[in-house]
Protein backbone atom coordinates (compact mmCIF):
# COMPACT_ATOMS: atom_id res chain seq x y z
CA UNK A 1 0.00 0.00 0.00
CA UNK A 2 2.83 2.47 0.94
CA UNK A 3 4.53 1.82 -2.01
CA UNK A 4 1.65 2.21 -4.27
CA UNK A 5 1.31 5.86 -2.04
CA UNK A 6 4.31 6.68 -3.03
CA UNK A 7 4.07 6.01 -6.94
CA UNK A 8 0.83 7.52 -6.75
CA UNK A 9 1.74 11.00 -4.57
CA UNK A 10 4.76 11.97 -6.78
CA UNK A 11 6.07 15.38 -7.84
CA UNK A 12 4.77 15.21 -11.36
CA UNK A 13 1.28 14.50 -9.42
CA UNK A 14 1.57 18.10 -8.88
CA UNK A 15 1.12 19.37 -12.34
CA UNK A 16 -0.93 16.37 -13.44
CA UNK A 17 -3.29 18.25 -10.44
CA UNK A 18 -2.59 21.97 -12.16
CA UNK A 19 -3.66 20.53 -15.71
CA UNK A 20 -6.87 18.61 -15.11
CA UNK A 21 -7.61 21.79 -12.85
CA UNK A 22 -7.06 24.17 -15.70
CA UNK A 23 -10.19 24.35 -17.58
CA UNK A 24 -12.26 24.68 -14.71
CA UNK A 25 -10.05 27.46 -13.08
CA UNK A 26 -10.96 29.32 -16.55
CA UNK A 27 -14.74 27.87 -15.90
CA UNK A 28 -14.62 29.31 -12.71
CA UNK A 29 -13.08 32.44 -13.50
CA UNK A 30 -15.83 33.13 -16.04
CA UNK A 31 -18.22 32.41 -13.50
CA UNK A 32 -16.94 34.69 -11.11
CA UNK A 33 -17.15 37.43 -13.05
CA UNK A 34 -20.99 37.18 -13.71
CA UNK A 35 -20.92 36.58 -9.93
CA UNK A 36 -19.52 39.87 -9.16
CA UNK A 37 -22.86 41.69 -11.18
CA UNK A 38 -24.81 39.25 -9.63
CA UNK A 39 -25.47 36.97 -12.61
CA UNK A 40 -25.01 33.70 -12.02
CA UNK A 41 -23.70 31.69 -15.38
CA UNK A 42 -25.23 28.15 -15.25
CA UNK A 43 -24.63 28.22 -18.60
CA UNK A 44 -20.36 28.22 -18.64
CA UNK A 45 -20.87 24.39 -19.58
CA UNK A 46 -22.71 25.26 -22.62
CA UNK A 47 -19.78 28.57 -23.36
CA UNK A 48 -16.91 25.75 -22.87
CA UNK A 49 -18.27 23.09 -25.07
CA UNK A 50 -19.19 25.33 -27.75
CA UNK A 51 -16.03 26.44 -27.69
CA UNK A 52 -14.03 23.21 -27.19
CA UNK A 53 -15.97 22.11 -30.72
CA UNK A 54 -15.02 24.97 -32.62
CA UNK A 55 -11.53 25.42 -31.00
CA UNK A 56 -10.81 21.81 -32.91
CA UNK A 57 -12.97 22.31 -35.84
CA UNK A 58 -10.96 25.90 -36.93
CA UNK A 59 -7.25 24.18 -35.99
CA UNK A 60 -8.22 21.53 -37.78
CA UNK A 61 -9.23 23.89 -41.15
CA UNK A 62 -6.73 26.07 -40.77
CA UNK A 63 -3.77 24.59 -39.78
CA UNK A 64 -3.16 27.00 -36.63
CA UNK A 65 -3.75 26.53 -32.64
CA UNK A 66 -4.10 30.02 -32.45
CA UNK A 67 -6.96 30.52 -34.85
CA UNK A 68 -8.61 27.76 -33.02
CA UNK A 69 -8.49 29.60 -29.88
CA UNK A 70 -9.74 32.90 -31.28
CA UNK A 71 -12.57 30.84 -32.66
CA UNK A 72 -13.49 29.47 -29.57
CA UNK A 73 -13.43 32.48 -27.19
CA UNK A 74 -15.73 34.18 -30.37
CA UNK A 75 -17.87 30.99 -30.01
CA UNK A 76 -18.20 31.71 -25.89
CA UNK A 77 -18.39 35.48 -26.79
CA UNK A 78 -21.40 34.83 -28.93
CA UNK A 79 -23.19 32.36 -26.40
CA UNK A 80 -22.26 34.57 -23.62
CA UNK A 81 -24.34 37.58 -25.10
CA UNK A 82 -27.05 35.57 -26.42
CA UNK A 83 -27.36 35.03 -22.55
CA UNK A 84 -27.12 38.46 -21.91
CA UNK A 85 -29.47 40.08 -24.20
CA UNK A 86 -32.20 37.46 -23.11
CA UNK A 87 -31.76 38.46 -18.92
CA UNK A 88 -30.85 41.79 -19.47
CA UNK A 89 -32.78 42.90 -22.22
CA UNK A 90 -35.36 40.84 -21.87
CA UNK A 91 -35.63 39.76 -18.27
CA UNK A 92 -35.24 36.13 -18.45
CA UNK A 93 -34.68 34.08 -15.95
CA UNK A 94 -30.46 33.62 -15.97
CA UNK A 95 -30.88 30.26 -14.68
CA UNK A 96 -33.21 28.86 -17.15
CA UNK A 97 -31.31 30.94 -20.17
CA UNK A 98 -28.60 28.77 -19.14
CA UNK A 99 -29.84 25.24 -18.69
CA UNK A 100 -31.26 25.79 -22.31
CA UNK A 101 -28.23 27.00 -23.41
CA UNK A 102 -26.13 24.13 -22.16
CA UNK A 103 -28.88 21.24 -23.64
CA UNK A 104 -28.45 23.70 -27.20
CA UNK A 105 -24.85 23.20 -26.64
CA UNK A 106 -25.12 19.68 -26.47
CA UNK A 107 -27.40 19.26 -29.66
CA UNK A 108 -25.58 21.98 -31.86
CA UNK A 109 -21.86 20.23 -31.26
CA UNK A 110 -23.84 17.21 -31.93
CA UNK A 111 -25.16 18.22 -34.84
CA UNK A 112 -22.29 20.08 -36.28
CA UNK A 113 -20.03 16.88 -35.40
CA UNK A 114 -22.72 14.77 -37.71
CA UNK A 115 -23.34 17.17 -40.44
CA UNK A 116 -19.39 18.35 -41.25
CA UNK A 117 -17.78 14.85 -40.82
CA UNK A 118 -20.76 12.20 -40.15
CA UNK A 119 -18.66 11.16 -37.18
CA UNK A 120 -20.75 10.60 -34.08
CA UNK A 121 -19.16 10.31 -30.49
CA UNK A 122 -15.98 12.03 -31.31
CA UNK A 123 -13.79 13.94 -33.88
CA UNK A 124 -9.53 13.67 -33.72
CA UNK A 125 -7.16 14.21 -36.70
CA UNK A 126 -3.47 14.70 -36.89
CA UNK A 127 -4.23 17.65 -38.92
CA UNK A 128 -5.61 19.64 -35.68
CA UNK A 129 -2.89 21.68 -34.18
CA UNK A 130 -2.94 21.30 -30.75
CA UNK A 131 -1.47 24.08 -28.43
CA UNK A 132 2.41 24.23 -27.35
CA UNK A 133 4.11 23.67 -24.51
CA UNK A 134 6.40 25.96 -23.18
CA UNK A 135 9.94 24.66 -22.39
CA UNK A 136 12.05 26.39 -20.14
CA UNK A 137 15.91 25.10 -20.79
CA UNK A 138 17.44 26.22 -17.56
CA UNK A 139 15.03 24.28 -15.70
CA UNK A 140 16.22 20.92 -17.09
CA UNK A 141 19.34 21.01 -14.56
CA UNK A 142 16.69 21.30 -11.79
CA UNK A 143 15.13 18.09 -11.18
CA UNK A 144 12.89 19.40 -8.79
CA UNK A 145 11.41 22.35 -10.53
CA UNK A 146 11.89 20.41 -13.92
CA UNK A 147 9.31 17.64 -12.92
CA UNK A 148 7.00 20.48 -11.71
CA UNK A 149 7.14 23.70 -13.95
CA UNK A 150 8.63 22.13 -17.47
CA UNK A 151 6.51 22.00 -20.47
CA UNK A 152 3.67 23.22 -19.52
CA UNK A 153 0.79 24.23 -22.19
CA UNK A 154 0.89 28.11 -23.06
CA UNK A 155 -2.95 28.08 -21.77
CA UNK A 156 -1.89 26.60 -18.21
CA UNK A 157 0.78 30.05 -17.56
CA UNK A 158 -2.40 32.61 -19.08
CA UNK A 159 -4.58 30.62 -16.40
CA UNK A 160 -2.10 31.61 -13.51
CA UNK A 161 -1.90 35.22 -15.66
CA UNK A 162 -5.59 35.42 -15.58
CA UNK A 163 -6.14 35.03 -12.23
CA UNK A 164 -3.86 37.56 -11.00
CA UNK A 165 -5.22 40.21 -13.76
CA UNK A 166 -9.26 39.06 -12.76
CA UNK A 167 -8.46 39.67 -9.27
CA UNK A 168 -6.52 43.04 -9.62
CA UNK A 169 -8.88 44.17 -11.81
CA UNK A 170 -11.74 43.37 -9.58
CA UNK A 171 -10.51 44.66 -6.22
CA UNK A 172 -8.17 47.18 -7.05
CA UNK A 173 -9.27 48.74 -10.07
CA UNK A 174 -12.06 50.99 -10.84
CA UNK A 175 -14.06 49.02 -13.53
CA UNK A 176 -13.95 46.87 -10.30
CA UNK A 177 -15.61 49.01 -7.89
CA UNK A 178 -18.61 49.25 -10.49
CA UNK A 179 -18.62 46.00 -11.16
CA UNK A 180 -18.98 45.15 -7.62
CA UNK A 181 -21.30 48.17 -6.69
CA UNK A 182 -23.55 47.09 -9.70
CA UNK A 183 -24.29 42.98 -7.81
CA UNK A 184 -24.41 44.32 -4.76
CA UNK A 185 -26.26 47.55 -4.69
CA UNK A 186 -27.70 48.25 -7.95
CA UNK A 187 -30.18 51.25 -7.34
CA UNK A 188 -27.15 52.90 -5.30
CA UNK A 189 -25.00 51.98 -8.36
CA UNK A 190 -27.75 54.16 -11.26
CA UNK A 191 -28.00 56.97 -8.35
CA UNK A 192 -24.25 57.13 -8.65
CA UNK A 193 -25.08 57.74 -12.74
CA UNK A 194 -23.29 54.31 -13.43
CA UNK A 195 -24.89 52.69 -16.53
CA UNK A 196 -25.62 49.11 -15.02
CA UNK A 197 -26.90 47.06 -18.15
CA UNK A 198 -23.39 48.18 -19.48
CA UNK A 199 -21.37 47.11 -16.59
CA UNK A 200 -23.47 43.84 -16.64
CA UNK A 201 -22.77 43.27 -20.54
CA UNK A 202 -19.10 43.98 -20.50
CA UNK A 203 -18.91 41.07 -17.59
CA UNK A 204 -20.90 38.56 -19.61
CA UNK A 205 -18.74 39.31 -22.44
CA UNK A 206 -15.64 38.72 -20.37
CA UNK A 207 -16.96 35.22 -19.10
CA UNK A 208 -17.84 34.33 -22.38
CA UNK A 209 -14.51 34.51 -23.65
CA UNK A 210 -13.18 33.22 -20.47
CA UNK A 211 -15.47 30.19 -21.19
CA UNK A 212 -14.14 29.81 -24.63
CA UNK A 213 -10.59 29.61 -23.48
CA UNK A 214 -11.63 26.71 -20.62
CA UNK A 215 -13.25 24.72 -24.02
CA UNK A 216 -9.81 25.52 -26.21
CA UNK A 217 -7.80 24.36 -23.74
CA UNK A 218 -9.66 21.11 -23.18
CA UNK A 219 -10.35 20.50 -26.66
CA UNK A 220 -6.78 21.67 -27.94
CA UNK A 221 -4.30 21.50 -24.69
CA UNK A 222 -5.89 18.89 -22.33
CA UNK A 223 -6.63 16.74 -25.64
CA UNK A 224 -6.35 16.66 -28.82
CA UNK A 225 -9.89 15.66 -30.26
CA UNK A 226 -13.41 16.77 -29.71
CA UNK A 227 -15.48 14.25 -27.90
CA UNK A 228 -19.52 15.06 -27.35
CA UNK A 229 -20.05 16.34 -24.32
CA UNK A 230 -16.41 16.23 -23.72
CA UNK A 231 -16.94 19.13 -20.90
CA UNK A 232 -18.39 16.30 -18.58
CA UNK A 233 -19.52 18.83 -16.23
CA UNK A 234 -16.90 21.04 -16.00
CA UNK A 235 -18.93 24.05 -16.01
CA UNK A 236 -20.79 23.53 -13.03
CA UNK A 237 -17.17 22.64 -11.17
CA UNK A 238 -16.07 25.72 -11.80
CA UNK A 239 -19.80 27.25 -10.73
CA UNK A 240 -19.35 25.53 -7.38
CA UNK A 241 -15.35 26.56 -6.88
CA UNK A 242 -16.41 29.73 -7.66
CA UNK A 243 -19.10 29.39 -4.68
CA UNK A 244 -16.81 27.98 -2.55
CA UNK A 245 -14.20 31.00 -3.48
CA UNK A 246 -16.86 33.67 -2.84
CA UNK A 247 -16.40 34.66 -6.37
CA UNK A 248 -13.02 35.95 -5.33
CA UNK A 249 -10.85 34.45 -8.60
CA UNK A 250 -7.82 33.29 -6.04
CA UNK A 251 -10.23 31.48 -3.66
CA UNK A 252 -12.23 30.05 -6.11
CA UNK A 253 -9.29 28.86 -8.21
CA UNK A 254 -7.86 26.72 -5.28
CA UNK A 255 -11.10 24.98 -5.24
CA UNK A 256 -10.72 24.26 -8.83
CA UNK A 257 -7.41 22.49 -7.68
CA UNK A 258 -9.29 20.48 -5.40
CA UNK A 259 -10.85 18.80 -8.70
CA UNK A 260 -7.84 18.71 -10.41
CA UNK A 261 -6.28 16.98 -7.74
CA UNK A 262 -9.35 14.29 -7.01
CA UNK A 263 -9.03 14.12 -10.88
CA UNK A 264 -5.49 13.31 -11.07
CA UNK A 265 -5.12 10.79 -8.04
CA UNK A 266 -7.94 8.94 -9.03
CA UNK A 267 -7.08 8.42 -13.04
CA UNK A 268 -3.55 7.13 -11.51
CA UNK A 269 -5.58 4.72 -9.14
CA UNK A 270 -7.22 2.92 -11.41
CA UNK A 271 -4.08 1.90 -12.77
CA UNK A 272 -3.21 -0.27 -9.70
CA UNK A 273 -6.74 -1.88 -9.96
CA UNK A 274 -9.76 0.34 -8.29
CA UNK A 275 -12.82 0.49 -10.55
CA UNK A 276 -13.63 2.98 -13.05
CA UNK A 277 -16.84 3.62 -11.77
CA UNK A 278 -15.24 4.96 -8.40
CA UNK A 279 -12.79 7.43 -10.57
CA UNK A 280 -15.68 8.63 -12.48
CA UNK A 281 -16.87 9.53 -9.63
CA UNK A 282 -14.70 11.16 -7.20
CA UNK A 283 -14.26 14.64 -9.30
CA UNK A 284 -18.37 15.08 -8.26
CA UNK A 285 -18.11 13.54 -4.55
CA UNK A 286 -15.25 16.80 -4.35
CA UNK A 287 -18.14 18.78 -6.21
CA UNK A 288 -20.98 17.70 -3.42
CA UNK A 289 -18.19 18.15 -0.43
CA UNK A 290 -16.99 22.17 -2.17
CA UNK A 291 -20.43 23.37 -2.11
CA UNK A 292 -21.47 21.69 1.30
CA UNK A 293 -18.46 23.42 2.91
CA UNK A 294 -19.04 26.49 0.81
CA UNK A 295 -22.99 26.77 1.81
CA UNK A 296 -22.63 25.45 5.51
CA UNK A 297 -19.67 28.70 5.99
CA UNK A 298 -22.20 31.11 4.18
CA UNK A 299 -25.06 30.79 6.50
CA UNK A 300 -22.74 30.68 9.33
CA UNK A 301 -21.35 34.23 8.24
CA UNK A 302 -24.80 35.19 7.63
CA UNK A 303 -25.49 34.34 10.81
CA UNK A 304 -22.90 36.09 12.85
CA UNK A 305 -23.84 39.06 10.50
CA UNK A 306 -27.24 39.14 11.74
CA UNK A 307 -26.66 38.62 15.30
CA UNK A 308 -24.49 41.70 15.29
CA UNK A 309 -26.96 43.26 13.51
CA UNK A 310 -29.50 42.72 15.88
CA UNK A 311 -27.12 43.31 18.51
CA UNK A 312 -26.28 47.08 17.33
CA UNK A 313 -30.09 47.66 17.38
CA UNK A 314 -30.65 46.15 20.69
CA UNK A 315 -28.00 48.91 22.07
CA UNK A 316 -29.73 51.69 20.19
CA UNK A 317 -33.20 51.50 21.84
């Protein structure tokens, strides 16, 4: 057993935990930023598969990673707004806008998938470019730091980049402030003459294209193929890390890990003989546990809000 431990709880574990976290750190980013104008995106599965189908479909016609990429954060920019215009505009429920657009997700990449190649239950080529890694030569001398930081994909550094940036530009910024002002106190937000359908637009058009790069990378950096429904419920890890991080892009991103890492040790499991089924699973027994932990700390600050709340009155009488 100890020596199965040890095989299993290695150094390369560590980013084998950082890559199958990555697309749901840029899931959960995209969510957060909804979060913050009090939008919540049920639909990010829908905005990553969408965009995982046409990251592969684009490298594959074109011959470049980076024109599949573009392609699929235009493809979440598109389903984003589509979202936007029918809760903003229109006053739509945002959760049922985004349960239909994650079953349209599913049926259009289906679709497309039958129509363009009359494939059905995946798509891989060696024509689609895939994404690169980045090698860094004076690591190579450094075992340590080799096993854990070498050859990474390009989309696994902009994940660490974009959660820096999101939460600078969040909490320190002044696009920010209004973003923040405009979930949390909207009618003091127009009083203040700040335009709030704007604010709410420009942060569903962020998290679409935030969605698009979580579907590029798994499409084009985690794999190399498009498989239907490839997101496996992805989307809605990132929704609950992004619970569980209070919509704060640091917090919610070491949730995200907490999948990656289930992820990781449980794929390596199964190689010494515990069922599939039991792998399969583990990623949503971490989902169930996140948002338990998340909701039960919630109400207990809510709590502790209100009984100081009550207190303050009780000493004003």
């Amino acid at each position: 057993m100890i020596g199965i431990l040890s095989k299993v709880m290695n150094l390369s574990l560590i980013y084998a935990t950082f890559r199958a976290a990555t697309p749901i750190i840029f899931a959960a980013l995209c969510a957060s930023v909804t979060q913050q104008a009090n939008i919540l995106n049920i639909g990010t599965e829908g905005i990553m598969l969408v965009g995982a189908f046409f990251a592969v479909i684009v490298s594959y016609f074109t011959g470049s990673w980076i024109m599949g990429v573009l392609a699929a954060m235009l493809a979440g920019l598109v389903i984003a707004m589509i979202m936007a215009v029918g809760h903003i505009r229109y006053g739509a429920d945002i959760c049922g806008i985004g349960m239909g657009i994650n079953m349209l997700a599913l049926a259009v990449t289906k679709f497309l998938l039958q129509a363009m190649f009359g494939k059905n239950g995946s798509f891989s080529s060696p024509d689609i470019v895939t994404i690169p890694k980045v090698h860094i030569p004076f690591l190579d001398n450094i075992e340590v730091l080799n096993k854990i930081f070498n050859n990474w994909n390009l989309l696994e550094w902009v994940a660490i980049l974009m959660i820096i940036v999101l939460y600078f530009a969040i909490y320190k910024t002044v696009w920010g402030l209004r973003l923040r002002a405009v979930g949390q106190f909207p009618e003091a937000a127009k009083t203040a003459a700040i335009n709030v359908d704007a604010v709410k637009y420009r942060a569903m058009a962020i998290s679409g294209l935030l969605g698009g790069l979580a579907g590029a990378h798994l499409s084009l950096g985690y794999s190399s193929q498009f498989v239907e429904n490839m997101t496996s419920s992805r989307g809605f890890m990132g929704v609950a890390a992004m619970y569980f991080g209070g919509a704060n892009p640091v917090k919610a991103s070491l949730g995200c890990l907490l999948f990656g890492f289930a992820d990781s040790v449980g794929a390596r499991l199964q190689a010494y003989g515990l069922p599939s089924q039991f792998v399969l699973m583990m990623p949503y027994i971490v989902t169930i546990l996140v948002l338990t932990i998340s909701m039960a700390t919630q109400m207990s600050i809510n709590r502790k809000k209100q009984s100081s709340l009550l207190m303050a009155a009780g000493r004003h009488k």
